[in-house]
N, C-alpha and C. Protein backbone atom coordinates (compact mmCIF):
# COMPACT_ATOMS: atom_id res chain seq x y z
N UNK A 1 6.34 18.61 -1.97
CA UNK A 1 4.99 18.92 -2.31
C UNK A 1 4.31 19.60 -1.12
N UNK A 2 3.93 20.92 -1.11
CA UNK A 2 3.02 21.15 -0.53
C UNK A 2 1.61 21.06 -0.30
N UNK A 3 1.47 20.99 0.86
CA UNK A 3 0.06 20.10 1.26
C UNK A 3 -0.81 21.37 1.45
N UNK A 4 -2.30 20.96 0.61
CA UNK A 4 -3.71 22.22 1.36
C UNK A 4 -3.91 21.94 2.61
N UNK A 5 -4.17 23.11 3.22
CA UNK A 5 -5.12 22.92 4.10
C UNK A 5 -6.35 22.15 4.24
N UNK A 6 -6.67 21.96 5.71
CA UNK A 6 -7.98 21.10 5.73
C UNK A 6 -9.04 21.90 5.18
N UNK A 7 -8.82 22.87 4.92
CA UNK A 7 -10.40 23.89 4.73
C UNK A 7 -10.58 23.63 2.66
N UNK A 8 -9.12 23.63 2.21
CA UNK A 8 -8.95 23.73 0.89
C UNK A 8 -9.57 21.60 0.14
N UNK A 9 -9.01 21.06 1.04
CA UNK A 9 -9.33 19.71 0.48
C UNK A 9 -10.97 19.30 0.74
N UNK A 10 -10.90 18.34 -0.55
CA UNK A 10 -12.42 17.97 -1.05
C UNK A 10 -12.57 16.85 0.28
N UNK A 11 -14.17 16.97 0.61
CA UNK A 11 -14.75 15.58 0.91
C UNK A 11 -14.07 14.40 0.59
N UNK A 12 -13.96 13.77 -0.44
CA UNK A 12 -13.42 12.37 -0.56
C UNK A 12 -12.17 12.57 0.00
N UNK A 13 -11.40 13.42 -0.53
CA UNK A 13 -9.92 13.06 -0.20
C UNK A 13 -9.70 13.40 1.48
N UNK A 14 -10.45 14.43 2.01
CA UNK A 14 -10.90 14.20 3.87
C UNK A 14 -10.96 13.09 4.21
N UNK A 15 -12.23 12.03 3.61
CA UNK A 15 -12.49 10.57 4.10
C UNK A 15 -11.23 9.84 3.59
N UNK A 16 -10.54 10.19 2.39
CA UNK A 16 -9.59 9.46 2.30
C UNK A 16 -8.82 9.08 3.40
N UNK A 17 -8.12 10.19 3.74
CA UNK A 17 -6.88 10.39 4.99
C UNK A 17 -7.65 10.26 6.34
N UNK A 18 -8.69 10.16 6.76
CA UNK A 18 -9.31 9.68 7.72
C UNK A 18 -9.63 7.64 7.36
N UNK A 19 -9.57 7.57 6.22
CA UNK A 19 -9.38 6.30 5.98
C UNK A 19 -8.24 5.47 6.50
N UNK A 20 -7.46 6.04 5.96
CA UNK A 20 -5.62 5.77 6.07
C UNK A 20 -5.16 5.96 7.36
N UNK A 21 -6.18 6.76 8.26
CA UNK A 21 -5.38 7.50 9.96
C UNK A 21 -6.19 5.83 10.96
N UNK A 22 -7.37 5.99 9.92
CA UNK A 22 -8.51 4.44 10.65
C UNK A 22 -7.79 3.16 10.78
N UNK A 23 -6.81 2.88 9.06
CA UNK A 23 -6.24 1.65 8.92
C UNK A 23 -6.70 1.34 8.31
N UNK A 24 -7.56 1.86 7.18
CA UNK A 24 -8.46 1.01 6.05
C UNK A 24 -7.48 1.62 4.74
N UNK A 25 -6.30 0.83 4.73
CA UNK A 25 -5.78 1.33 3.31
C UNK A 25 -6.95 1.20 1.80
N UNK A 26 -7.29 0.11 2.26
CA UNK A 26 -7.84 -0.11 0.74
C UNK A 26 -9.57 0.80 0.45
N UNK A 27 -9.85 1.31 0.84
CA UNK A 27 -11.11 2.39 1.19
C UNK A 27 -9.76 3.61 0.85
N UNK A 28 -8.71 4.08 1.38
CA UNK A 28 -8.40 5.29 1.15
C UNK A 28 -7.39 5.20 -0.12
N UNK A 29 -7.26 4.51 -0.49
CA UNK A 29 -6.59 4.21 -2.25
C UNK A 29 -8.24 4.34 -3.27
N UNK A 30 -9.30 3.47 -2.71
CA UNK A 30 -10.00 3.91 -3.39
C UNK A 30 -10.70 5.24 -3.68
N UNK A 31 -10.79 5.83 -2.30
CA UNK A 31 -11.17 7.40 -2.37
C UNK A 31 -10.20 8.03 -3.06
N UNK A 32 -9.00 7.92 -2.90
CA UNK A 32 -7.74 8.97 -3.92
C UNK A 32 -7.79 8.43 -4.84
N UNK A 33 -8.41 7.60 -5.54
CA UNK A 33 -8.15 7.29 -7.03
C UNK A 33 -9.98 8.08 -7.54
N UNK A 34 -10.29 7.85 -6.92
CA UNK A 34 -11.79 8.81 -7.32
C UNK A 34 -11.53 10.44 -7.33
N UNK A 35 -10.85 10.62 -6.58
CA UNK A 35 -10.27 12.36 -6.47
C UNK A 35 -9.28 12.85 -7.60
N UNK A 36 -8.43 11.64 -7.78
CA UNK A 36 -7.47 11.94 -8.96
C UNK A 36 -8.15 12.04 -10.40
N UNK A 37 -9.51 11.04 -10.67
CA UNK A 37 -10.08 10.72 -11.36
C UNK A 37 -10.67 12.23 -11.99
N UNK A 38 -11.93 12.84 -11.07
CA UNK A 38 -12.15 14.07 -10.90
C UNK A 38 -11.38 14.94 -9.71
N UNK A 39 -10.61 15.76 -10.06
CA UNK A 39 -10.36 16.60 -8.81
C UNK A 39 -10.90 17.43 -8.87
N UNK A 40 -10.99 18.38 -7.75
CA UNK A 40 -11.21 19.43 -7.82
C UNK A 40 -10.48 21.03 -8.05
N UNK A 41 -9.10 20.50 -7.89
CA UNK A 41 -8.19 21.66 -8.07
C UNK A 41 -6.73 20.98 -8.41
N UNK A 42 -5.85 21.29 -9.20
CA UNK A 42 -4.66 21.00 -9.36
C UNK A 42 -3.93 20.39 -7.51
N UNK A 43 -4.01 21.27 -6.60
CA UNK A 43 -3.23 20.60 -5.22
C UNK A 43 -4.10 19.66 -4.58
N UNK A 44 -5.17 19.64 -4.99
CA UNK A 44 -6.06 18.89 -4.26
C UNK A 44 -5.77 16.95 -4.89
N UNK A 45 -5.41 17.21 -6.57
CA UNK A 45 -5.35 15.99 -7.02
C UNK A 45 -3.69 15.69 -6.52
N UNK A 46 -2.51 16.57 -6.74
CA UNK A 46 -1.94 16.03 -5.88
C UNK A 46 -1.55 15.72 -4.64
N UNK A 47 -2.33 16.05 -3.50
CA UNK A 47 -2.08 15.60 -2.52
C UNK A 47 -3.38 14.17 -2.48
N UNK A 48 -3.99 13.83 -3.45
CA UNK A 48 -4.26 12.59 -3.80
C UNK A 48 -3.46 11.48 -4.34
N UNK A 49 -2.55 12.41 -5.46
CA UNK A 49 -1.22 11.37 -5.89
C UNK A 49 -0.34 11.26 -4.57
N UNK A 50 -0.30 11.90 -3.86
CA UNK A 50 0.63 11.72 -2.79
C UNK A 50 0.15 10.69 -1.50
N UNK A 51 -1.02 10.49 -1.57
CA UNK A 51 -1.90 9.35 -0.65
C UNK A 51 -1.59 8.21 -1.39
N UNK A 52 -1.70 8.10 -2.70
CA UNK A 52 -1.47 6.70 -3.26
C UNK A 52 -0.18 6.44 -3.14
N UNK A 53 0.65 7.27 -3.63
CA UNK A 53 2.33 6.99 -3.14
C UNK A 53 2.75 6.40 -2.32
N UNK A 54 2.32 7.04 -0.97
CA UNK A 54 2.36 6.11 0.76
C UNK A 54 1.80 4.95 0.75
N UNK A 55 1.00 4.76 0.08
CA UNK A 55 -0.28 3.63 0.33
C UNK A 55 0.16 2.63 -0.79
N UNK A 56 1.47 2.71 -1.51
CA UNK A 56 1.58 1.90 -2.63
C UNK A 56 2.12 0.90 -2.55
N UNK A 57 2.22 -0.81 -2.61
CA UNK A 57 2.75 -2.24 -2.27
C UNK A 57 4.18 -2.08 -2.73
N UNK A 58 4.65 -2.33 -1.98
CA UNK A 58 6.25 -2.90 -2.47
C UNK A 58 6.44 -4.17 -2.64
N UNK A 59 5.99 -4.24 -3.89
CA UNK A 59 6.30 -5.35 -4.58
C UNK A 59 7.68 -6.04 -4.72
N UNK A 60 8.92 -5.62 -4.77
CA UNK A 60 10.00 -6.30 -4.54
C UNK A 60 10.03 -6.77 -2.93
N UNK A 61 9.86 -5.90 -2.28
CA UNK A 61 10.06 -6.81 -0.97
C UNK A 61 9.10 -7.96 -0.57
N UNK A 62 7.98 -7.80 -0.98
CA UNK A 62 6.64 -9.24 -0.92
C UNK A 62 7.51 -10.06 -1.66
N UNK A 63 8.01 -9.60 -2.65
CA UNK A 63 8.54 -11.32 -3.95
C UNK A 63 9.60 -11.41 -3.24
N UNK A 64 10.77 -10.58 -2.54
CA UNK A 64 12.04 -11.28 -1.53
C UNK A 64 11.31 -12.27 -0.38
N UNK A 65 10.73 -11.55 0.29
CA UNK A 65 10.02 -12.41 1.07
C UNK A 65 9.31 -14.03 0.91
N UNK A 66 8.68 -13.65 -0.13
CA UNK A 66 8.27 -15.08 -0.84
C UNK A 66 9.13 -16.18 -1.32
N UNK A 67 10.08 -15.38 -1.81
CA UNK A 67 11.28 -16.30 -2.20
C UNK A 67 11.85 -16.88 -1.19
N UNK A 68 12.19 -16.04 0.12
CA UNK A 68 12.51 -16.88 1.47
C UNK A 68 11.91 -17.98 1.95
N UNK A 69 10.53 -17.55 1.97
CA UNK A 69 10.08 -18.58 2.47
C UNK A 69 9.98 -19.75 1.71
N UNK A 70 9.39 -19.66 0.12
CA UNK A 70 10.49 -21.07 -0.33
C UNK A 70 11.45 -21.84 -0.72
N UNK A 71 12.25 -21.16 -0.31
CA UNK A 71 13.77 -21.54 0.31
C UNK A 71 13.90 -21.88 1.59
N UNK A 72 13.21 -21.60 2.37
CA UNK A 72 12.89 -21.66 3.98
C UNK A 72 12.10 -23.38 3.78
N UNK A 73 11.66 -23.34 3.26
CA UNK A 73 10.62 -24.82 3.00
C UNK A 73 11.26 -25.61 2.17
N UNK A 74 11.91 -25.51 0.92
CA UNK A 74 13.07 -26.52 0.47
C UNK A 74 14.23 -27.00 1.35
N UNK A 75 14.63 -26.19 2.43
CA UNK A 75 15.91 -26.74 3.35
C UNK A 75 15.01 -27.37 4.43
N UNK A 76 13.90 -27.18 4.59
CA UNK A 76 13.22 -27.96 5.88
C UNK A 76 12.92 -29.67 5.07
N UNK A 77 12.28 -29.10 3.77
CA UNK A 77 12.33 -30.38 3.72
C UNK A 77 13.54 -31.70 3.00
N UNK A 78 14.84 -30.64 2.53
CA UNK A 78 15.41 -31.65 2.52
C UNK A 78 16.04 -31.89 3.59
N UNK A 79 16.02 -31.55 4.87
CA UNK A 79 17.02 -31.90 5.99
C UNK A 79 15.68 -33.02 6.03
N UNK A 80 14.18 -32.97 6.37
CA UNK A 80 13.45 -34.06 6.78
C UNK A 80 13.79 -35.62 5.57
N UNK A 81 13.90 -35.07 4.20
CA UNK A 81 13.66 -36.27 3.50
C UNK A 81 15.60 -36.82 4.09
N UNK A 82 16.41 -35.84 4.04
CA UNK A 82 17.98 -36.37 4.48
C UNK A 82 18.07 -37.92 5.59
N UNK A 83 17.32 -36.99 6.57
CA UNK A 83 17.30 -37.39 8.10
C UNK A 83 16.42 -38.98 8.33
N UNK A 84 15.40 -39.31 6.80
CA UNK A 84 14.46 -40.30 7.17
C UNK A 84 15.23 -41.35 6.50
N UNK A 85 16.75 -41.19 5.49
CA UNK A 85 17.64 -42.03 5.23
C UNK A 85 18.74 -42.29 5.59
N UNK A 86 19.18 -42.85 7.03
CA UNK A 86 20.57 -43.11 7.28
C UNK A 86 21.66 -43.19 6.42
């Protein structure tokens, strides 16, 4: 995908990616979903779909993760309940 120039992209989607450069993902998902909403030009909305793309949760790796950790907390606590019965 080719990207506009800074001169070609709208206001919001500017503050967007100045959002995203700040660290405020959730301010620059909301500005690209307002740009996609109305755009102003066919490249302009996608290099809005292309901000949400980067900016999108990976949901399988949060639920692996989660799953570790309670699995991580079932072996802690059966070694504790093991260990409190000779």
């Amino acid at each position: 995908m080719a990207k506009t120039e800074r001169s070609q992209r709208s206001e919001p989607l500017q503050a967007a990616w100045r959002a995203l450069d700040a660290g405020d993902v959730a301010a620059a998902r909301r500005l690209a979903v307002a740009v996609v909403l109305a755009p102003p030009s066919a490249a302009v909305e996608a290099e809005a779909q292309e901000l949400l793309r980067r900016t999108n949760v990976a949901w399988p790796v949060l639920l692996f993760g989660a799953f570790a950790a309670v699995l991580l907390l079932a072996l802690i606590l059966l070694a504790v309940v093991r260990s409190a019965h000779p």
